[in-house]
N, C-alpha and C. Protein backbone atom coordinates (compact mmCIF):
# COMPACT_ATOMS: atom_id res chain seq x y z
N UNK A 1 -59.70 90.47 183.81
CA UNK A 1 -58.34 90.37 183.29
C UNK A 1 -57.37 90.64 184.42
N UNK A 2 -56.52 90.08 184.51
CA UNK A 2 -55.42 90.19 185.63
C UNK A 2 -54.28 91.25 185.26
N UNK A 3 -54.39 92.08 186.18
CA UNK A 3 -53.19 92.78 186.22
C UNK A 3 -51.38 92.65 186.18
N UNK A 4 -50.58 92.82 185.35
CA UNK A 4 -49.40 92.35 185.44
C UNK A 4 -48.47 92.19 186.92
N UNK A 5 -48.99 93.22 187.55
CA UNK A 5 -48.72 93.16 189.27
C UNK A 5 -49.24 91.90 189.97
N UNK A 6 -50.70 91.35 189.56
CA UNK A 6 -51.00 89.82 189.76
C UNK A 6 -50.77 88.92 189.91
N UNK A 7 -49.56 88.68 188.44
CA UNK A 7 -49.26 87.24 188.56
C UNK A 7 -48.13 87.43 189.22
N UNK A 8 -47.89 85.15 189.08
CA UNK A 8 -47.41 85.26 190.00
C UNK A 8 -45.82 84.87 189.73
N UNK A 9 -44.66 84.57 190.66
CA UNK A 9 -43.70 84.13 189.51
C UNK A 9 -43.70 82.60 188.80
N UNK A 10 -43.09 82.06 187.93
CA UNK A 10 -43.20 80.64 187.99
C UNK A 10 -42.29 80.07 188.72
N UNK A 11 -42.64 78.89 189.09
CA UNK A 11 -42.48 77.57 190.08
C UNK A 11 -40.93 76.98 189.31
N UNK A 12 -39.96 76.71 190.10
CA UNK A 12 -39.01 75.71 189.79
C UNK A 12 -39.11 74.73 188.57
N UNK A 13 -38.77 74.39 188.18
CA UNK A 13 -39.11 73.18 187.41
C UNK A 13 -38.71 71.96 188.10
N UNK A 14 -39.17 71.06 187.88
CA UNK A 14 -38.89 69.46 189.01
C UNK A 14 -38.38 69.07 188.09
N UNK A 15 -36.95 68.31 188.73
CA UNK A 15 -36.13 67.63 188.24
C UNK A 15 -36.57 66.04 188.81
N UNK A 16 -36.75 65.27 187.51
CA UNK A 16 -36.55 63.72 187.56
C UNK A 16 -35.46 62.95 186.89
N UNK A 17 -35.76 61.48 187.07
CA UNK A 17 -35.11 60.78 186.67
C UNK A 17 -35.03 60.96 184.51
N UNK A 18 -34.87 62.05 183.89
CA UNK A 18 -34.84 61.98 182.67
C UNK A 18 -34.77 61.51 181.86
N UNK A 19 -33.18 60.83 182.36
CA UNK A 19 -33.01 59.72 180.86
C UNK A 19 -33.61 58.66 180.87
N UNK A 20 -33.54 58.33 181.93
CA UNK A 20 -34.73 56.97 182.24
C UNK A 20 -36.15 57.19 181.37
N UNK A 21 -36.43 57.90 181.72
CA UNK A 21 -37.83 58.20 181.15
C UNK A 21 -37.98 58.03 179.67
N UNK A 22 -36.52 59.23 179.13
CA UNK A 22 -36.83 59.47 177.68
C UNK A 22 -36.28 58.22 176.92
N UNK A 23 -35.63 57.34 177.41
CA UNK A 23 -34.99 55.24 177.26
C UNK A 23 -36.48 54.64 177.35
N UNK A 24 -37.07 54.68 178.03
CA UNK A 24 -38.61 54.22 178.54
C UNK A 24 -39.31 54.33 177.42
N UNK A 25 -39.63 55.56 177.02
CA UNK A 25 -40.26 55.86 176.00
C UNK A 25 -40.07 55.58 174.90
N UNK A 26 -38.61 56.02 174.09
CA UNK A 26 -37.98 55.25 173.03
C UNK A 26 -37.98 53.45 173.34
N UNK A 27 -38.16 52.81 173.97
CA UNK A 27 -37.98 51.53 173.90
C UNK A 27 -39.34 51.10 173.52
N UNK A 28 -40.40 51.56 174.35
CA UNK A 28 -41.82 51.61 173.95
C UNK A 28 -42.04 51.85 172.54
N UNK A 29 -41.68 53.20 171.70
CA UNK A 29 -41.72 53.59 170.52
C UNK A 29 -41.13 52.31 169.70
N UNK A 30 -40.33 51.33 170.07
CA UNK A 30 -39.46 50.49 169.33
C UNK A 30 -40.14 49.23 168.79
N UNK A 31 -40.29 49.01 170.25
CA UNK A 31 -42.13 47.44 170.47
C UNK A 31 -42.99 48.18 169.48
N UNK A 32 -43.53 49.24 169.54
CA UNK A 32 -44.71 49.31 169.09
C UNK A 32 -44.30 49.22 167.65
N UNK A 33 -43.50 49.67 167.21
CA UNK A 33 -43.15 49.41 165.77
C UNK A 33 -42.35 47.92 165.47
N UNK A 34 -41.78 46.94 166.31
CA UNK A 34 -41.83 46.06 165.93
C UNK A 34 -43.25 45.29 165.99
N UNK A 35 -43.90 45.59 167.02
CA UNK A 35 -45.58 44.50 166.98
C UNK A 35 -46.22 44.77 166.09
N UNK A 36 -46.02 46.18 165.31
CA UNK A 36 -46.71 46.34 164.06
C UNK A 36 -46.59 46.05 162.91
N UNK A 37 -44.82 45.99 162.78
CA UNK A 37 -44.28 45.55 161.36
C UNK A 37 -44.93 44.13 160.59
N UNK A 38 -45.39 42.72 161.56
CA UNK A 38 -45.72 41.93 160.72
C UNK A 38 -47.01 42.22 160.46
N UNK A 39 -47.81 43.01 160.52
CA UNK A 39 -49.65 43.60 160.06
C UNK A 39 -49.16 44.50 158.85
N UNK A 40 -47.82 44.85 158.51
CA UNK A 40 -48.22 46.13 157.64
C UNK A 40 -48.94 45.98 155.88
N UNK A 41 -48.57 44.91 156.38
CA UNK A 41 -49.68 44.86 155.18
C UNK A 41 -51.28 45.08 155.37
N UNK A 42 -51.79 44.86 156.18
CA UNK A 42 -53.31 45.19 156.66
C UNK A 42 -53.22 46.39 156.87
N UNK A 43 -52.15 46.93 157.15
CA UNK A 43 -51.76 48.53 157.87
C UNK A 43 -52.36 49.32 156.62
N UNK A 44 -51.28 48.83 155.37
CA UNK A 44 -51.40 49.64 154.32
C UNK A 44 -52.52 49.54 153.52
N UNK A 45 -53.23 48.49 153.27
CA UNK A 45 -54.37 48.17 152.31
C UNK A 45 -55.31 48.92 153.18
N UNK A 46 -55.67 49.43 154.43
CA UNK A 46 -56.74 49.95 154.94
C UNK A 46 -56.13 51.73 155.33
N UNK A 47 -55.13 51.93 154.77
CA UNK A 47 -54.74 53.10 154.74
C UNK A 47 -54.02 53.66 155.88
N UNK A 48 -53.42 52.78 156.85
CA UNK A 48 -52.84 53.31 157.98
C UNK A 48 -51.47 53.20 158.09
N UNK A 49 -50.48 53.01 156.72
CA UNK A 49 -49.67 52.50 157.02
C UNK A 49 -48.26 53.53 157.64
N UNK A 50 -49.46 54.70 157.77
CA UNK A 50 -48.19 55.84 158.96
C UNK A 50 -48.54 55.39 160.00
N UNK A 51 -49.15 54.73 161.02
CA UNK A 51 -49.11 54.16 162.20
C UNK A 51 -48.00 53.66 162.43
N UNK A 52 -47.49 52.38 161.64
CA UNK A 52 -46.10 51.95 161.34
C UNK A 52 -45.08 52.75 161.35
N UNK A 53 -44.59 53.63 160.50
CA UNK A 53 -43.64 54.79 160.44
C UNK A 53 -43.43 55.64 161.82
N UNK A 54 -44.90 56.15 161.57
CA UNK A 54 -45.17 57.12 163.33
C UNK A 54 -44.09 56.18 164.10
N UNK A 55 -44.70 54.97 164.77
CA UNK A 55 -43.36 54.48 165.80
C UNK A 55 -42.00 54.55 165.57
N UNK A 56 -41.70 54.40 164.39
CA UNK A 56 -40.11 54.18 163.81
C UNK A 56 -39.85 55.72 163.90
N UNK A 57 -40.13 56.64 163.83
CA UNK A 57 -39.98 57.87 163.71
C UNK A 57 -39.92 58.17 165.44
N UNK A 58 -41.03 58.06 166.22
CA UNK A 58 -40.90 58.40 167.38
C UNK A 58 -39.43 57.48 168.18
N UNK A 59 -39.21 56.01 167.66
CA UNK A 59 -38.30 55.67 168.12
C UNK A 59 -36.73 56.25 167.65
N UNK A 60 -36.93 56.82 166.23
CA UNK A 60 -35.69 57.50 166.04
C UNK A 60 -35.13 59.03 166.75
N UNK A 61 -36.31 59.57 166.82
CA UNK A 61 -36.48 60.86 167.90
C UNK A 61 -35.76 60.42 169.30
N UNK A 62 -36.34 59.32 169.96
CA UNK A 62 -36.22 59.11 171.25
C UNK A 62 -34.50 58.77 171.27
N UNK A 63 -34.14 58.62 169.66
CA UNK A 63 -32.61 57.91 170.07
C UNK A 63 -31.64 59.44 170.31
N UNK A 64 -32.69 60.36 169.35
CA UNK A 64 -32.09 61.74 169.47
C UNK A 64 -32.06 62.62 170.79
N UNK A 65 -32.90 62.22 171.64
CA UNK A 65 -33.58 62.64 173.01
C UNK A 65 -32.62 61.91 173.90
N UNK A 66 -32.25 60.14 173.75
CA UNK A 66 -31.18 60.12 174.68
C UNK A 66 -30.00 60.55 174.77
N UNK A 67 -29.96 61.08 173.62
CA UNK A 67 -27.56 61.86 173.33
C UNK A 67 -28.15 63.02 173.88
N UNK A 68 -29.59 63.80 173.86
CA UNK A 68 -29.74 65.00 174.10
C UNK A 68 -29.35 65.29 176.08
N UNK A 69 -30.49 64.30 176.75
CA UNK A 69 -30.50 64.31 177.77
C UNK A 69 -29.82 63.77 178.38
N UNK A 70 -28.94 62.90 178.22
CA UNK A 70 -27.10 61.92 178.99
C UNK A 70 -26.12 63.77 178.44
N UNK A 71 -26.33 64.12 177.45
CA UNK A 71 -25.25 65.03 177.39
C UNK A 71 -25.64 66.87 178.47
N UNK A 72 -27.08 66.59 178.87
CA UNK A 72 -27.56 67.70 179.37
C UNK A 72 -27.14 67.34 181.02
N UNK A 73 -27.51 65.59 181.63
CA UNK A 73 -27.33 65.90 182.63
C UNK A 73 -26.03 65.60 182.94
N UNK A 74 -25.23 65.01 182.03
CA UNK A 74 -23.81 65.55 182.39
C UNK A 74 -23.37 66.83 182.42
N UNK A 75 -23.83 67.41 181.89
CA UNK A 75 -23.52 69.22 182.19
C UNK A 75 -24.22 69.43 183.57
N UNK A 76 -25.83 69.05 183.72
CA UNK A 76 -25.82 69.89 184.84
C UNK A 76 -24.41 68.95 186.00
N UNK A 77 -24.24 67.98 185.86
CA UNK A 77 -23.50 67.32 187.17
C UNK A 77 -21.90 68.25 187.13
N UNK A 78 -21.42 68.63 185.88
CA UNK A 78 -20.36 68.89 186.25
C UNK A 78 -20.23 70.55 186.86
N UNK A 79 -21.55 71.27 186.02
CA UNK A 79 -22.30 72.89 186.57
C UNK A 79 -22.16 72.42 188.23
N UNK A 80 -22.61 71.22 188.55
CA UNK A 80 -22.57 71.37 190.20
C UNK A 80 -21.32 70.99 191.14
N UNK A 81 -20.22 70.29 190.15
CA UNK A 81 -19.24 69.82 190.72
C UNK A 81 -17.99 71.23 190.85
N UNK A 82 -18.66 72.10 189.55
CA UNK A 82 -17.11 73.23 189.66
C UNK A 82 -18.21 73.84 190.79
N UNK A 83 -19.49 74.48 191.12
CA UNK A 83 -20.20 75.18 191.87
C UNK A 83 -19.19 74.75 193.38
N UNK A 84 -19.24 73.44 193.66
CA UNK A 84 -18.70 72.36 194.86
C UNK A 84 -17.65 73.15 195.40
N UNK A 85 -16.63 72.87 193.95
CA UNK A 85 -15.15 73.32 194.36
C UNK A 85 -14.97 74.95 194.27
N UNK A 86 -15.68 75.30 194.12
CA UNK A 86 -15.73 77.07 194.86
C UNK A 86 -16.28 77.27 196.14
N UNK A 87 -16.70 76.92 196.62
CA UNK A 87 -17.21 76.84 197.84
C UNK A 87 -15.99 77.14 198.73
C-alpha cells in the first residue's frame, strides 16, 4: 500500500482542440441515427429499437456539449485576455 507521502501530484490536464471534437462526435451521433432510422423497423421487431434512440439521445447531448464547451472556451480566452492586460 502506498504511503500518502508517495504519491505523486497530478499532471496538468492537456488542452485540445474541444469543440471540434465534441461537433465531431455529435455529428457522428447524428449519421448514426439517421443510417439507422430507415431499419427501425427490423430494429424494433428484433428488440433493439434503443440502438435508434441511443444515437438521437447521444446526438442531443452532443448539442448540449457544444453551448457547454464554445461557452467554456470563451471564458478561458477572455480569463487570459484580462490575465494579458495586467501584466
Amino acid at each position: 500500500m502506498w504511503k500518502k507521502s508517495e504519491l505523486r501530484e497530478a499532471p496538468a490536464p492537456l488542452e485540445g482542440p474541444v469543440v471540434g471534437t465534441v461537433i465531431g462526435g455529435t455529428i457522428i451521433w447524428f449519421v448514426l441515427f439517421l443510417g439507422q432510422l430507415p431499419f427501425y423497423g427490423w430494429y424494433a421487431d428484433h428488440g433493439h429499437a434503443w440502438w435508434v434512440w441511443s444515437c438521437l439521445a447521444g446526438g442531443g447531448l452532443g448539442l448540449v456539449g457544444i453551448w457547454y464547451v464554445r461557452r467554456r472556451d470563451a471564458a478561458i480566452k477572455r480569463a487570459a485576455a484580462a490575465a494579458d492586460t495586467e501584466s
